[in-house]
C-alpha atoms as a PDB file:
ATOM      1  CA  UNK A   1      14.214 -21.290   7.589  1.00  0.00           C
ATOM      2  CA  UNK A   2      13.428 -17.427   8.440  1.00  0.00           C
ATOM      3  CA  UNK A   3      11.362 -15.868   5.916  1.00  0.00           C
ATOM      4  CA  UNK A   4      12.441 -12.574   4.421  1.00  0.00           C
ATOM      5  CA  UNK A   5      10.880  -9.223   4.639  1.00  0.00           C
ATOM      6  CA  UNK A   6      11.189  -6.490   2.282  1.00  0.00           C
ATOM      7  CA  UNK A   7      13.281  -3.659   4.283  1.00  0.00           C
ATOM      8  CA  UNK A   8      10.584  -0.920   1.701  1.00  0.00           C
ATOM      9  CA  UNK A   9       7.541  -2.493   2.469  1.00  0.00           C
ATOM     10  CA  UNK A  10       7.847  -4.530   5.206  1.00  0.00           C
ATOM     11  CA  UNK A  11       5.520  -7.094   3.016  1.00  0.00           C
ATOM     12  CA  UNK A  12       5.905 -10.864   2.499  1.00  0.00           C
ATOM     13  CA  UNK A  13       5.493 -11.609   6.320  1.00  0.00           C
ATOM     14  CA  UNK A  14       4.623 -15.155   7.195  1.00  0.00           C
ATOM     15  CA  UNK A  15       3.713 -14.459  11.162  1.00  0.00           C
ATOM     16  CA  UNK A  16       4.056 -18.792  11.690  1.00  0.00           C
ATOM     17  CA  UNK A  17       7.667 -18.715  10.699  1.00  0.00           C
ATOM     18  CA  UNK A  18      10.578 -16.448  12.109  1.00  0.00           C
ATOM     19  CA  UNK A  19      11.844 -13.255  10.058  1.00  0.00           C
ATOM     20  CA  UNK A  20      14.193 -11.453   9.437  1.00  0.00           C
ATOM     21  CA  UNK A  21      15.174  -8.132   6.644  1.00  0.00           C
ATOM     22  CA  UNK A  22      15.786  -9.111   3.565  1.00  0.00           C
ATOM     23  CA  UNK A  23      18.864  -7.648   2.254  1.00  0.00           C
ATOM     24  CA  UNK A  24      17.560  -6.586  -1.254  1.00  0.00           C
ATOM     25  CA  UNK A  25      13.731  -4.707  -1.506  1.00  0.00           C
ATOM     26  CA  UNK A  26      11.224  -6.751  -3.110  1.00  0.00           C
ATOM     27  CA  UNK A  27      10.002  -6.731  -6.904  1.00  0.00           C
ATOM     28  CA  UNK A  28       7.585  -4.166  -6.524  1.00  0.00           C
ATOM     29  CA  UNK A  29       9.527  -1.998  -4.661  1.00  0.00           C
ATOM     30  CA  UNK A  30      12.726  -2.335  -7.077  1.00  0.00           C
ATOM     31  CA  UNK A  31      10.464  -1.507  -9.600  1.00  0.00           C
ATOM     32  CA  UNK A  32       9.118   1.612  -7.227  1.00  0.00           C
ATOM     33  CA  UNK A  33      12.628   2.562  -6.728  1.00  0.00           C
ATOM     34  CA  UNK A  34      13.321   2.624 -10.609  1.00  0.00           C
ATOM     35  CA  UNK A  35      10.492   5.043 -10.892  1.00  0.00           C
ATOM     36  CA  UNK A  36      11.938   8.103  -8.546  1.00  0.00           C
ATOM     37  CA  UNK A  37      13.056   8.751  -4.584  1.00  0.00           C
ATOM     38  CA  UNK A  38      10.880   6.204  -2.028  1.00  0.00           C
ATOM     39  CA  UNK A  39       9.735   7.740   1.360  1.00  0.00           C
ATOM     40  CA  UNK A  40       8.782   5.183   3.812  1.00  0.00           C
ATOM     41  CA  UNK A  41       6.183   6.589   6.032  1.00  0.00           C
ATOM     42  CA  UNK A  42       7.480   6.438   9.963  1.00  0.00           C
ATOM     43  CA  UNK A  43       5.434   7.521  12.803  1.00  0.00           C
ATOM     44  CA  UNK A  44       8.776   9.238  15.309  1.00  0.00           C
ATOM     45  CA  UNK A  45       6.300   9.487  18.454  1.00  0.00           C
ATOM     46  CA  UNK A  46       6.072   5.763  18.522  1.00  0.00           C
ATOM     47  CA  UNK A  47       9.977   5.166  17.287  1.00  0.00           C
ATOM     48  CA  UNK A  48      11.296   3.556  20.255  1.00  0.00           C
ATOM     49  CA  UNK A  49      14.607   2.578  18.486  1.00  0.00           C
ATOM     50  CA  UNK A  50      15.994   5.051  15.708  1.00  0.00           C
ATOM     51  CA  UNK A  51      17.846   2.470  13.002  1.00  0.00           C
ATOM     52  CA  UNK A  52      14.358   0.508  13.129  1.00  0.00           C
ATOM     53  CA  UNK A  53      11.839   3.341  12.889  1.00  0.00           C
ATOM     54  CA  UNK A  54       8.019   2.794  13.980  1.00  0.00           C
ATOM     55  CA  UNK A  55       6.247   2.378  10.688  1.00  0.00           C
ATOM     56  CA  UNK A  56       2.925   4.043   9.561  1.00  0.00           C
ATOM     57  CA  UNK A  57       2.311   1.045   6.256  1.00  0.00           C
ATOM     58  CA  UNK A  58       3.104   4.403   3.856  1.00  0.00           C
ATOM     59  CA  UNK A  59       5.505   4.077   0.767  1.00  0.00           C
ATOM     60  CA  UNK A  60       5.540   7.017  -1.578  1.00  0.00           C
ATOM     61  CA  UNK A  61       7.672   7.523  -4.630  1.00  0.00           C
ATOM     62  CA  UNK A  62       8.278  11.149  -5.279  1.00  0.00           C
ATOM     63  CA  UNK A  63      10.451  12.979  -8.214  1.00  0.00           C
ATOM     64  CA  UNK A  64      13.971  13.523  -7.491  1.00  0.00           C
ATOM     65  CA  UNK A  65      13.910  17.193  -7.380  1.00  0.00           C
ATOM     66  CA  UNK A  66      10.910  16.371  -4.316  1.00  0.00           C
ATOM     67  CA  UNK A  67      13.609  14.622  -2.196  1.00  0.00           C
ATOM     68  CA  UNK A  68      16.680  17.394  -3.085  1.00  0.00           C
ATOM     69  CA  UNK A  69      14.137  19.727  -1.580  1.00  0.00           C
ATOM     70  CA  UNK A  70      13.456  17.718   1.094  1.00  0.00           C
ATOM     71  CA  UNK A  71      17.216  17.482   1.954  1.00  0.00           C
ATOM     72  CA  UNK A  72      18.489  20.269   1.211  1.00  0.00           C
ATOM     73  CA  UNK A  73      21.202  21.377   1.682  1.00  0.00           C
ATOM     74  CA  UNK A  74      22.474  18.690   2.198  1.00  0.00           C
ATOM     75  CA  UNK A  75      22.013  15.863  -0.863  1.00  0.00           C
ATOM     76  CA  UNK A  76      19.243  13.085  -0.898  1.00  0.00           C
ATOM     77  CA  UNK A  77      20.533   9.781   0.588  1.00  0.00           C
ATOM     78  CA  UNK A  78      21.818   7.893  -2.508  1.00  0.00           C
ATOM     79  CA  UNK A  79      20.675   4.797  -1.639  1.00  0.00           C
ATOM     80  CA  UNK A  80      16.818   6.369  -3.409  1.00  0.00           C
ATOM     81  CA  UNK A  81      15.011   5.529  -0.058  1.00  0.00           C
ATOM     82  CA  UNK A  82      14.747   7.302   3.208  1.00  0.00           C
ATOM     83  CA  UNK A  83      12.283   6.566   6.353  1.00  0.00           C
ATOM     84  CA  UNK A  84       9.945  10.274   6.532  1.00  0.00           C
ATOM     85  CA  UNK A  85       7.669  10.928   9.220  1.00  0.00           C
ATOM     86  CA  UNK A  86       4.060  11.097   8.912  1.00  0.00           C
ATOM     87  CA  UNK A  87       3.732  14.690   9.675  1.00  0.00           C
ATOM     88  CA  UNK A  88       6.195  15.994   7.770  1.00  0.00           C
ATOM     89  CA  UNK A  89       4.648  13.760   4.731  1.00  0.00           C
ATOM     90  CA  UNK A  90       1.744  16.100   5.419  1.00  0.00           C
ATOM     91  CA  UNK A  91       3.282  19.125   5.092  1.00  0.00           C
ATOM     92  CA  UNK A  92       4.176  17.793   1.487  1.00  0.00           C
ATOM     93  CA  UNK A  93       1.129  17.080   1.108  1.00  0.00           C
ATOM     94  CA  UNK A  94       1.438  13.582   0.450  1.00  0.00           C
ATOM     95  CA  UNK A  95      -1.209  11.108  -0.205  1.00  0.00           C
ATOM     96  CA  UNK A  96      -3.157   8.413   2.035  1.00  0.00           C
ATOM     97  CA  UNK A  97      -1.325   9.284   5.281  1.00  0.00           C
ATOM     98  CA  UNK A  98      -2.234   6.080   7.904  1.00  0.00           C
ATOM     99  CA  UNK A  99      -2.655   8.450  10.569  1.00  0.00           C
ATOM    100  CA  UNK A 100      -4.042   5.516  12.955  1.00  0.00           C
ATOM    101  CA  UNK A 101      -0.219   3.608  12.721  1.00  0.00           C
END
């Protein structure tokens, strides 16, 4: 049996078994997604493969309005979540940046 990973968080690992993405986020990141727009922190100088980004271990939720900025002009992804690369999380000033990903 593979054991499912959370495609927000990338928690809920069990390294002895094999894996694979889960198809739905886990509870604390539903509940993170109910909350406002979800930016999953992605390091692009170490993304080797672009539909599986090289992760930093960030997850921010930021208002609406944050992410129609961010997009602009073109709308926010609907799905609520989009991958966002560490540097450009520090221009926005975002919190905790893992730098050392």
């Amino acid at each position: 049996m593979k054991n499912k990973i959370c495609p927000i968080c990338a928690k809920n690992a069990d390294s002895s078994k094999s894996v694979e993405w889960a198809k739905k986020p886990c509870d604390d990141c539903t509940e993170l997604m109910s909350k406002g727009f979800v930016l999953i922190g992605a390091v692009e100088q170490k993304t080797v493969d672009v539909t599986n980004p090289y992760r930093s271990g960030n997850v921010w939720c930021v208002d609406q309005s944050v992410a129609d900025d961010l997009f602009a002009p073109n709308p926010a992804p609907p799905s609520g979540v989009s991958f966002i690369d560490i540097n450009v999380a520090k221009e926005l000033d975002l919190p905790n940046i893992n730098f050392d990903a």
